[in-house]
PDB file of N, CA and C in Angstrom:
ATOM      1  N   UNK A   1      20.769  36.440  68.152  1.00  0.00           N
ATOM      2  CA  UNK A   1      21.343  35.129  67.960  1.00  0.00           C
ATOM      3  C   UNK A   1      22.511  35.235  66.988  1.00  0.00           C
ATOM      4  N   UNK A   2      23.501  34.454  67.339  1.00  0.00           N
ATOM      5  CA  UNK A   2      24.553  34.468  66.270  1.00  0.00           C
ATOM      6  C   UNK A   2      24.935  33.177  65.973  1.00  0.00           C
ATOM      7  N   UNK A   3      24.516  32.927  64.374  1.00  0.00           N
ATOM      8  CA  UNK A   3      24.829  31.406  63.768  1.00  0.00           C
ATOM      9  C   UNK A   3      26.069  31.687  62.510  1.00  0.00           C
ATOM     10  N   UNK A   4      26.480  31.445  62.275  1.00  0.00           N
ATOM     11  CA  UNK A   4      27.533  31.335  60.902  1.00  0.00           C
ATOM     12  C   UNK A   4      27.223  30.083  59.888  1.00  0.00           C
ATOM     13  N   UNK A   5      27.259  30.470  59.018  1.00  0.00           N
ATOM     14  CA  UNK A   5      26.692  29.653  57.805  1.00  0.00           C
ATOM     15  C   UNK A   5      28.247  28.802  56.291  1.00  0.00           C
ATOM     16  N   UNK A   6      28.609  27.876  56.628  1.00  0.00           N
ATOM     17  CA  UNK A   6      29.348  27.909  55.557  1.00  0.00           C
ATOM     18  C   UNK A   6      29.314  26.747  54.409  1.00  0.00           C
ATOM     19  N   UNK A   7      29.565  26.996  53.117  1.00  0.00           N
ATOM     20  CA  UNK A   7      29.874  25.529  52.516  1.00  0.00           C
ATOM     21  C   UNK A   7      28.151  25.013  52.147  1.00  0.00           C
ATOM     22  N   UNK A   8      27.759  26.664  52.337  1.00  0.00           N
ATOM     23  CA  UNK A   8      25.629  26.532  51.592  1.00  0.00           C
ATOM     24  C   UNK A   8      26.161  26.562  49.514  1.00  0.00           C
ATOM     25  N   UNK A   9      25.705  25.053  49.510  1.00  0.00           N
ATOM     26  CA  UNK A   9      25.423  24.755  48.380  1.00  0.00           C
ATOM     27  C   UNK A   9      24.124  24.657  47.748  1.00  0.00           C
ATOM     28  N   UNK A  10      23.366  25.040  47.135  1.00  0.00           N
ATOM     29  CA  UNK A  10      22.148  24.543  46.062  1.00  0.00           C
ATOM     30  C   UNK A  10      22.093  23.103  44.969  1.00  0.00           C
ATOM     31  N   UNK A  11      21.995  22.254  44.800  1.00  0.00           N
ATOM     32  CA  UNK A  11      22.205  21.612  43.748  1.00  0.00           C
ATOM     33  C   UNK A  11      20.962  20.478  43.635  1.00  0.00           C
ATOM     34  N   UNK A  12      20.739  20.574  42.686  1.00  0.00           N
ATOM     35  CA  UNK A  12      19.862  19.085  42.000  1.00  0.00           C
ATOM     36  C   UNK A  12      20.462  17.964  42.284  1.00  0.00           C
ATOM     37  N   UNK A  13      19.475  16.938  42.806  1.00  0.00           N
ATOM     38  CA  UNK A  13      19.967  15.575  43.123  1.00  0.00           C
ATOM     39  C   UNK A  13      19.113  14.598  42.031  1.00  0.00           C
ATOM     40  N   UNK A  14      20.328  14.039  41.327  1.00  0.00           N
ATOM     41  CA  UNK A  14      19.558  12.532  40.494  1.00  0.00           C
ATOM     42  C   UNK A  14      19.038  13.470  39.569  1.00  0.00           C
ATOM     43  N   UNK A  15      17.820  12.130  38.789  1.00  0.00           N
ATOM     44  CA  UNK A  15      17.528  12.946  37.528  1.00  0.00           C
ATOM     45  C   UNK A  15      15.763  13.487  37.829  1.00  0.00           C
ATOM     46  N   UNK A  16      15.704  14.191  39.089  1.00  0.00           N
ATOM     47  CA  UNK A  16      14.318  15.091  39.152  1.00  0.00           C
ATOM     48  C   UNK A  16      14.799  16.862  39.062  1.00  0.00           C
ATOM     49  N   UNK A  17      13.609  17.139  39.517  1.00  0.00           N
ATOM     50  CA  UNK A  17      13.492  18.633  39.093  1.00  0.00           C
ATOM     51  C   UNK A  17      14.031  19.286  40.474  1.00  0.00           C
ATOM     52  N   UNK A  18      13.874  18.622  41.435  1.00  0.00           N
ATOM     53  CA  UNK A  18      14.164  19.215  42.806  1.00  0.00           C
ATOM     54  C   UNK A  18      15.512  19.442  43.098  1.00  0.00           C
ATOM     55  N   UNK A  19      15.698  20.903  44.434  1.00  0.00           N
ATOM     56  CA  UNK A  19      17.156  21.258  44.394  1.00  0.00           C
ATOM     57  C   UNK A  19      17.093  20.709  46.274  1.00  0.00           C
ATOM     58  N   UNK A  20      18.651  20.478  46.630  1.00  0.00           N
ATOM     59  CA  UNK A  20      18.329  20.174  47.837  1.00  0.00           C
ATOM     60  C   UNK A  20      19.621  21.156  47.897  1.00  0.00           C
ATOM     61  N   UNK A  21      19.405  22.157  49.411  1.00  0.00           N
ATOM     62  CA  UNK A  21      20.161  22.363  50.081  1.00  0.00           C
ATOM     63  C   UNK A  21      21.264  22.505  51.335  1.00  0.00           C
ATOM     64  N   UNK A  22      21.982  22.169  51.119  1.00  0.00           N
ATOM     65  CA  UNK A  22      23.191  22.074  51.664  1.00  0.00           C
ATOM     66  C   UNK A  22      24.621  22.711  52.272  1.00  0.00           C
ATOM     67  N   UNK A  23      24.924  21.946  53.629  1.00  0.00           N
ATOM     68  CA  UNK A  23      26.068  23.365  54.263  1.00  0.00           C
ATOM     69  C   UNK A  23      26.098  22.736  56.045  1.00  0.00           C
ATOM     70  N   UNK A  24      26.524  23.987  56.063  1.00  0.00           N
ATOM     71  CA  UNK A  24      27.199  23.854  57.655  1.00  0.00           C
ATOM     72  C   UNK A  24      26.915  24.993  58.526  1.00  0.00           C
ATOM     73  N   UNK A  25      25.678  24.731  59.808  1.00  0.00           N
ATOM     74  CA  UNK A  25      26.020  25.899  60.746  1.00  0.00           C
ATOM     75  C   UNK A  25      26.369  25.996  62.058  1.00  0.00           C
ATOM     76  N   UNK A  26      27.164  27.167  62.195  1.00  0.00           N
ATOM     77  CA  UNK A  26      28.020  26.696  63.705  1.00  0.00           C
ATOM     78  C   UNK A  26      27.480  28.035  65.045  1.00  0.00           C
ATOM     79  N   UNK A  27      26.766  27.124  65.885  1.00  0.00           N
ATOM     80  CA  UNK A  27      26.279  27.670  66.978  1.00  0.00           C
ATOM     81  C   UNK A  27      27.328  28.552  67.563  1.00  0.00           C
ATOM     82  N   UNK A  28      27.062  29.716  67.514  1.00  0.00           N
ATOM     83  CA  UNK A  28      27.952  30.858  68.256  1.00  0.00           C
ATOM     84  C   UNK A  28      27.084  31.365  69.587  1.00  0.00           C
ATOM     85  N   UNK A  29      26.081  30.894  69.822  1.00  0.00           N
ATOM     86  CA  UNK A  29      25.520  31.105  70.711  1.00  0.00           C
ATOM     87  C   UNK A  29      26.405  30.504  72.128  1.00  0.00           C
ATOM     88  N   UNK A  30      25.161  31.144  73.120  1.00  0.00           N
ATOM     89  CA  UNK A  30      25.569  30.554  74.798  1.00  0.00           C
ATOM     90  C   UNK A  30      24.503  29.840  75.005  1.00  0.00           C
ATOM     91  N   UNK A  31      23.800  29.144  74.555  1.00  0.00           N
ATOM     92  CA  UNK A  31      22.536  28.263  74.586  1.00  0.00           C
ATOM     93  C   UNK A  31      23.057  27.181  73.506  1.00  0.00           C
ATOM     94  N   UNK A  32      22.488  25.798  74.148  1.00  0.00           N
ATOM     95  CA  UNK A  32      22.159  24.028  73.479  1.00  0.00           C
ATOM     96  C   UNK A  32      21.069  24.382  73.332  1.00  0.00           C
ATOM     97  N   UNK A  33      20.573  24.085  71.784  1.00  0.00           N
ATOM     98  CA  UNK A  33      19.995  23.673  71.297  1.00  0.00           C
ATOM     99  C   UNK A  33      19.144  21.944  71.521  1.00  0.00           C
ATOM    100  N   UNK A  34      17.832  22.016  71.370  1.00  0.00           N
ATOM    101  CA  UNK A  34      17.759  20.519  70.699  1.00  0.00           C
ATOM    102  C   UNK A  34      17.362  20.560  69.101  1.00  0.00           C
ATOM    103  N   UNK A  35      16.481  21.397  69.440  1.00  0.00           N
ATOM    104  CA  UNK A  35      16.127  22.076  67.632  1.00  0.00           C
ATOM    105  C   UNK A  35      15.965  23.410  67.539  1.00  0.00           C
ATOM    106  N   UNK A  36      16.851  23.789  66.702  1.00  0.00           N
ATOM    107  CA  UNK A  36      16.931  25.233  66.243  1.00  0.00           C
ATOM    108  C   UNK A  36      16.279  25.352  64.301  1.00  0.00           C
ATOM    109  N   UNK A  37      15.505  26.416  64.611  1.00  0.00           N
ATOM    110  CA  UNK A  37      14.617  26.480  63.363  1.00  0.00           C
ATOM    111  C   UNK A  37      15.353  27.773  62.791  1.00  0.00           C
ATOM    112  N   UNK A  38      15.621  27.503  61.409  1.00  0.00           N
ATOM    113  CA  UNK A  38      16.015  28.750  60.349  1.00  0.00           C
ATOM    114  C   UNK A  38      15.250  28.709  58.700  1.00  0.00           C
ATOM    115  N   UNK A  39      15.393  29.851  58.688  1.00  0.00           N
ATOM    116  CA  UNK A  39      14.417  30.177  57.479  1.00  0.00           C
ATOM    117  C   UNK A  39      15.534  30.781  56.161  1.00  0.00           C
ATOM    118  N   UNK A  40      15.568  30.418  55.278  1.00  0.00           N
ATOM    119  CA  UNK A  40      16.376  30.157  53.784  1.00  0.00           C
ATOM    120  C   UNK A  40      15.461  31.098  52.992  1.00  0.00           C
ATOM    121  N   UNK A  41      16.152  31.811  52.281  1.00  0.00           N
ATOM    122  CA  UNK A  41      15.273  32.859  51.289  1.00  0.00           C
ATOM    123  C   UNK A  41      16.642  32.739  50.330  1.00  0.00           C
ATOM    124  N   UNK A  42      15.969  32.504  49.142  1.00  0.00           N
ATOM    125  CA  UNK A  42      16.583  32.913  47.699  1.00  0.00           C
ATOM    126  C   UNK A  42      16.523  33.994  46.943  1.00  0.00           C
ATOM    127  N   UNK A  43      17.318  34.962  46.382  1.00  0.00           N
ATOM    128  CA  UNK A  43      16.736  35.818  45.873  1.00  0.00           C
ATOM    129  C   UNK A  43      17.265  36.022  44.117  1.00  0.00           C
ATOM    130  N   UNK A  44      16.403  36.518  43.507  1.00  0.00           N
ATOM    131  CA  UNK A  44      17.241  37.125  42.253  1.00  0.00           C
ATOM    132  C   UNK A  44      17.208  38.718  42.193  1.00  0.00           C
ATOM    133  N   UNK A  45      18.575  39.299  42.530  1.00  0.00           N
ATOM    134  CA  UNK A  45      18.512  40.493  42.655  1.00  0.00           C
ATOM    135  C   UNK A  45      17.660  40.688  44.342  1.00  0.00           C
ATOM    136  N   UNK A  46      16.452  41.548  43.944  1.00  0.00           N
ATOM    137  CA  UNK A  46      15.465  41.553  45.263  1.00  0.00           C
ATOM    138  C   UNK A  46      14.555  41.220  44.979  1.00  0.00           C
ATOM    139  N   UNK A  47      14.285  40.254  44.453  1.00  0.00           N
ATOM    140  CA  UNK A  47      12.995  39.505  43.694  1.00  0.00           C
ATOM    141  C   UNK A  47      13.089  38.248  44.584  1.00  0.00           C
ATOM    142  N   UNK A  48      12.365  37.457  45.882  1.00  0.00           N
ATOM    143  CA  UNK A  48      12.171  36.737  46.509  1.00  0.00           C
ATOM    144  C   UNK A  48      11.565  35.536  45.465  1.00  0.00           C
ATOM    145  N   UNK A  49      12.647  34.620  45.545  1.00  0.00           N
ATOM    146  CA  UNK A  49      12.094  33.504  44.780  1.00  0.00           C
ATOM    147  C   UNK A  49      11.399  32.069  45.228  1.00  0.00           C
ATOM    148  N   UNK A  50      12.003  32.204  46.543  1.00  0.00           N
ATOM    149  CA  UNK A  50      11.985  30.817  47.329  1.00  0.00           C
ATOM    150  C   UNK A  50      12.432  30.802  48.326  1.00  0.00           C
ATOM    151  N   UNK A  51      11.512  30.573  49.552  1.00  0.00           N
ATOM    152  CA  UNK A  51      11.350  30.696  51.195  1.00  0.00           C
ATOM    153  C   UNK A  51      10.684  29.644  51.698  1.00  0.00           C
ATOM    154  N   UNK A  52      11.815  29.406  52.391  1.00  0.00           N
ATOM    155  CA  UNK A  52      11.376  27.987  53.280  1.00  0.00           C
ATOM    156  C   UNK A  52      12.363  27.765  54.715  1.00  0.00           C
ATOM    157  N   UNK A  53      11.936  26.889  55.779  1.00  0.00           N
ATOM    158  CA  UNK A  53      12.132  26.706  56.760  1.00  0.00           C
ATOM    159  C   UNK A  53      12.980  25.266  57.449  1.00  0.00           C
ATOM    160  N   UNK A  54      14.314  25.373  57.643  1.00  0.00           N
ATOM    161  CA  UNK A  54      15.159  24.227  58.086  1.00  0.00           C
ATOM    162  C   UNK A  54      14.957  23.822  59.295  1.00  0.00           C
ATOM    163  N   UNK A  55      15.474  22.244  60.116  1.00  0.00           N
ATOM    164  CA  UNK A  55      15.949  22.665  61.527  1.00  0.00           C
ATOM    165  C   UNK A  55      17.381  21.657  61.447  1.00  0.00           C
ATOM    166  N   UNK A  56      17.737  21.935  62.404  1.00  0.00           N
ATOM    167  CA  UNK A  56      19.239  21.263  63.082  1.00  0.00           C
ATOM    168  C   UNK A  56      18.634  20.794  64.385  1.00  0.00           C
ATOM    169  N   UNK A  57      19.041  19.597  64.552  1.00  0.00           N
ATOM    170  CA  UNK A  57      18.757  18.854  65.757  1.00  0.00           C
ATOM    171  C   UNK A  57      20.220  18.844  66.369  1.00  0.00           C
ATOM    172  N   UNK A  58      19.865  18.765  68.264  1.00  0.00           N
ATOM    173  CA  UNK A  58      21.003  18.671  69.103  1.00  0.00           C
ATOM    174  C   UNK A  58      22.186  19.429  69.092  1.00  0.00           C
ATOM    175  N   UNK A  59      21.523  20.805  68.926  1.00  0.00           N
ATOM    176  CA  UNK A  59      22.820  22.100  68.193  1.00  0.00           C
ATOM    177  C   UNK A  59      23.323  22.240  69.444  1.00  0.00           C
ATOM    178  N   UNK A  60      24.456  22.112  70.278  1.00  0.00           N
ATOM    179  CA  UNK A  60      25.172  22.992  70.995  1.00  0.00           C
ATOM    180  C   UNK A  60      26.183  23.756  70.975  1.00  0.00           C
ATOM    181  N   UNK A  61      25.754  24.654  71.971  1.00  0.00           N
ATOM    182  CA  UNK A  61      26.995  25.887  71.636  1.00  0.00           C
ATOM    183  C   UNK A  61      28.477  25.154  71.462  1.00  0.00           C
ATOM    184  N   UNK A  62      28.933  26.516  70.189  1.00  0.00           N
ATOM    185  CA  UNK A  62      29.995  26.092  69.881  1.00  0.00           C
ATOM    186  C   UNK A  62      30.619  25.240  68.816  1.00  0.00           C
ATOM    187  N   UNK A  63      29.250  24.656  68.797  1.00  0.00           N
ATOM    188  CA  UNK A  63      29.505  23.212  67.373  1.00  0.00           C
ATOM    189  C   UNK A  63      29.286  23.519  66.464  1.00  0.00           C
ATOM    190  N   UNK A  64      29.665  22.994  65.426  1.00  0.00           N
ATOM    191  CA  UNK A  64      29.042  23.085  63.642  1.00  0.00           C
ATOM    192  C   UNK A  64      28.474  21.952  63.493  1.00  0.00           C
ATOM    193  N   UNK A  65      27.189  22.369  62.995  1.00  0.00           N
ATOM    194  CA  UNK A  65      26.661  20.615  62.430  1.00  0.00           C
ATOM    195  C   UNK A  65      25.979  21.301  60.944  1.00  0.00           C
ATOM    196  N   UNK A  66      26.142  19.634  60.313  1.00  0.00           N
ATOM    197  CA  UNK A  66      25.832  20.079  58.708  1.00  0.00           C
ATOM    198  C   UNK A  66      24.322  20.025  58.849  1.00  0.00           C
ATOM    199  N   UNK A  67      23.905  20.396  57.621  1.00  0.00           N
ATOM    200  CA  UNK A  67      22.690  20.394  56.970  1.00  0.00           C
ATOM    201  C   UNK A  67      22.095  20.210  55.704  1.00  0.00           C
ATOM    202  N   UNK A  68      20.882  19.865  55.542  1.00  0.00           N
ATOM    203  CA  UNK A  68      20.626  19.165  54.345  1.00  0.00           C
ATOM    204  C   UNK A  68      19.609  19.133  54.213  1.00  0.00           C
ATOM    205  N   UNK A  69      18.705  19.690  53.012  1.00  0.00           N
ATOM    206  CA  UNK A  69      16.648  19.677  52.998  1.00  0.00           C
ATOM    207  C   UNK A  69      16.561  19.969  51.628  1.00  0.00           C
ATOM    208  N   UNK A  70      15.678  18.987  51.200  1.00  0.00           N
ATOM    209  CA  UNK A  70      14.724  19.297  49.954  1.00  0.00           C
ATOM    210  C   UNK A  70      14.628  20.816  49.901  1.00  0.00           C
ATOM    211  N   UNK A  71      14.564  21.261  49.428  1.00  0.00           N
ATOM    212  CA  UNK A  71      13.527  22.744  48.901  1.00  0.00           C
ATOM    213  C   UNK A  71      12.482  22.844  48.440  1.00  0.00           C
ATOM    214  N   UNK A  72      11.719  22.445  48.585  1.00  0.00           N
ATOM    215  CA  UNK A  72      10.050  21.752  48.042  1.00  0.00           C
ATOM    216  C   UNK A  72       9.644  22.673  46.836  1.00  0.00           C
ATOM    217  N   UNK A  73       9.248  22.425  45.692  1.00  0.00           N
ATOM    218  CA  UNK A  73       8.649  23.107  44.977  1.00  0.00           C
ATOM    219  C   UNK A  73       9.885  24.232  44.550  1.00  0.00           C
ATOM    220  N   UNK A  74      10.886  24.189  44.090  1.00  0.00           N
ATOM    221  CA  UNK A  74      11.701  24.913  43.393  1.00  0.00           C
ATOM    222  C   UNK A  74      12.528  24.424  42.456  1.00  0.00           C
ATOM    223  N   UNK A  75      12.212  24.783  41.534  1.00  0.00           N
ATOM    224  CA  UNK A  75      12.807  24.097  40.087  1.00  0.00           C
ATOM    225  C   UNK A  75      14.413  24.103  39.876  1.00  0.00           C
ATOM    226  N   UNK A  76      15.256  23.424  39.159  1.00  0.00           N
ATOM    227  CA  UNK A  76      16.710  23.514  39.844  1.00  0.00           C
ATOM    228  C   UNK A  76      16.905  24.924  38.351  1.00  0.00           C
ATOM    229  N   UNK A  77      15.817  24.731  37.826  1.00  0.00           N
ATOM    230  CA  UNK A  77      16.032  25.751  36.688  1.00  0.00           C
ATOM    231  C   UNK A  77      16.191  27.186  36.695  1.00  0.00           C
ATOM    232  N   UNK A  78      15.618  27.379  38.293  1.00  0.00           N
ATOM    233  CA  UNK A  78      15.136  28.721  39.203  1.00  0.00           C
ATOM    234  C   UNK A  78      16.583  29.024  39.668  1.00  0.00           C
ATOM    235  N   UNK A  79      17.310  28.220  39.388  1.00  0.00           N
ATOM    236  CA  UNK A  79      18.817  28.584  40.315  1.00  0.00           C
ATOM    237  C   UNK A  79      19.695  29.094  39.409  1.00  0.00           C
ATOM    238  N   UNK A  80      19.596  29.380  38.474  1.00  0.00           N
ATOM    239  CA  UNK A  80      20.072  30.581  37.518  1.00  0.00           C
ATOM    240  C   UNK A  80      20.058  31.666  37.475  1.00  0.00           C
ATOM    241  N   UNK A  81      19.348  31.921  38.341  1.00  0.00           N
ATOM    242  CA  UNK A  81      18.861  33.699  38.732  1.00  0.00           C
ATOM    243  C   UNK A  81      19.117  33.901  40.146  1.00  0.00           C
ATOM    244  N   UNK A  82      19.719  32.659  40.858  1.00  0.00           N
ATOM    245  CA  UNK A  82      19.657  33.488  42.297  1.00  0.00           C
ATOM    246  C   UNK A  82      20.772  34.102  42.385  1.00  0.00           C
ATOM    247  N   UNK A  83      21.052  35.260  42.919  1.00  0.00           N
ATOM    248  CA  UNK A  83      21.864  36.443  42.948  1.00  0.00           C
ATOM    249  C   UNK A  83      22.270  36.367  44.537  1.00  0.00           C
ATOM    250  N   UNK A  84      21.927  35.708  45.901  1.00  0.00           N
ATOM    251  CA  UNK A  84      22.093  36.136  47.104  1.00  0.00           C
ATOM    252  C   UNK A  84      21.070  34.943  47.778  1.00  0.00           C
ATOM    253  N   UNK A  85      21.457  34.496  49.291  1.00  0.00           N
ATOM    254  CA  UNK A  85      20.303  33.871  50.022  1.00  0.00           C
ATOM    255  C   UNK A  85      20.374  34.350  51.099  1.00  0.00           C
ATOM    256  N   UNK A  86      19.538  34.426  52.068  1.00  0.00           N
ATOM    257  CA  UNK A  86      19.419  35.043  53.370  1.00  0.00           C
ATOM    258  C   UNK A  86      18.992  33.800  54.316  1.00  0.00           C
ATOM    259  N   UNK A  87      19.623  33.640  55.549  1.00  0.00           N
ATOM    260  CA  UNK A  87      19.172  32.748  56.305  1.00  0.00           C
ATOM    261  C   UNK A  87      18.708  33.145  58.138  1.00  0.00           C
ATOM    262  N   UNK A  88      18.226  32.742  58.271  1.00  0.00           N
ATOM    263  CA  UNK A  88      17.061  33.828  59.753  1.00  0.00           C
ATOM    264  C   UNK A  88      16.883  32.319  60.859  1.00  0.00           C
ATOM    265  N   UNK A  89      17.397  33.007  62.170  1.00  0.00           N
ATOM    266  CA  UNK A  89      17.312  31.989  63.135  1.00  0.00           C
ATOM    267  C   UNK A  89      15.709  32.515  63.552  1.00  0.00           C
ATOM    268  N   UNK A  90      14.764  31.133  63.391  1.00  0.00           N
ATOM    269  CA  UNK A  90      13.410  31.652  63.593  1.00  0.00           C
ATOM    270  C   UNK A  90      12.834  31.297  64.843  1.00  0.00           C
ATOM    271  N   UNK A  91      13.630  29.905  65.654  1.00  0.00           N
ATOM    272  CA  UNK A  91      12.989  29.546  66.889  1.00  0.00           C
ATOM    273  C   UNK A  91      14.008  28.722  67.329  1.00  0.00           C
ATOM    274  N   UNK A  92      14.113  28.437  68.977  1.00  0.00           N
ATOM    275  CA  UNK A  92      14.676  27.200  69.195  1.00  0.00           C
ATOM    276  C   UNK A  92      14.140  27.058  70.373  1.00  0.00           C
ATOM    277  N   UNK A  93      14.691  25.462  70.883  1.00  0.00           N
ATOM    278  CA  UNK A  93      14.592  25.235  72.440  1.00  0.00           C
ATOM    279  C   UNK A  93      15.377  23.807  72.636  1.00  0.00           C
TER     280      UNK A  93
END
């Protein structure tokens, strides 16, 4: 699968502890999507800090559509150490 990722921000929203992340990915595929599932890993260094699972609704080839998700359970305090994120196309149809 080939997705491109751009404009992935991290940031705290308002005055809680939670980080939501944010960005843009653009279907390079030859397949429409209705939901395409990807998986977000944070790292510090190679120290896995925080792994979790997005989707994009109504992806078709060719398009960029934004994105946007809580990060459940990750402190915005944890984002001082991330060094790198990895993102993994995990399912679609």
């Amino acid at each position: 699968m080939n997705f491109e990722f751009y404009n992935v921000t991290f940031q705290k929203v308002g005055s809680g502890i939670w980080v939501y992340a944010r960005g843009d990915v653009k279907n390079n595929t030859n397949k429409d999507y209705n939901t395409a599932m990807f998986r977000l890993s944070l790292f510090d260094k190679n120290l896995l800090i925080w792994t979790g699972t997005f989707k994009v609704m109504g992806f078709r080839k060719g398009h960029t559509r934004p994105f946007e998700f809580l990060m459940e359970k990750l402190n915005h305090k944890s984002l001082e150490g991330v060094s790198r994120y990895e993102v993994y196309f995990e399912s679609g149809y």
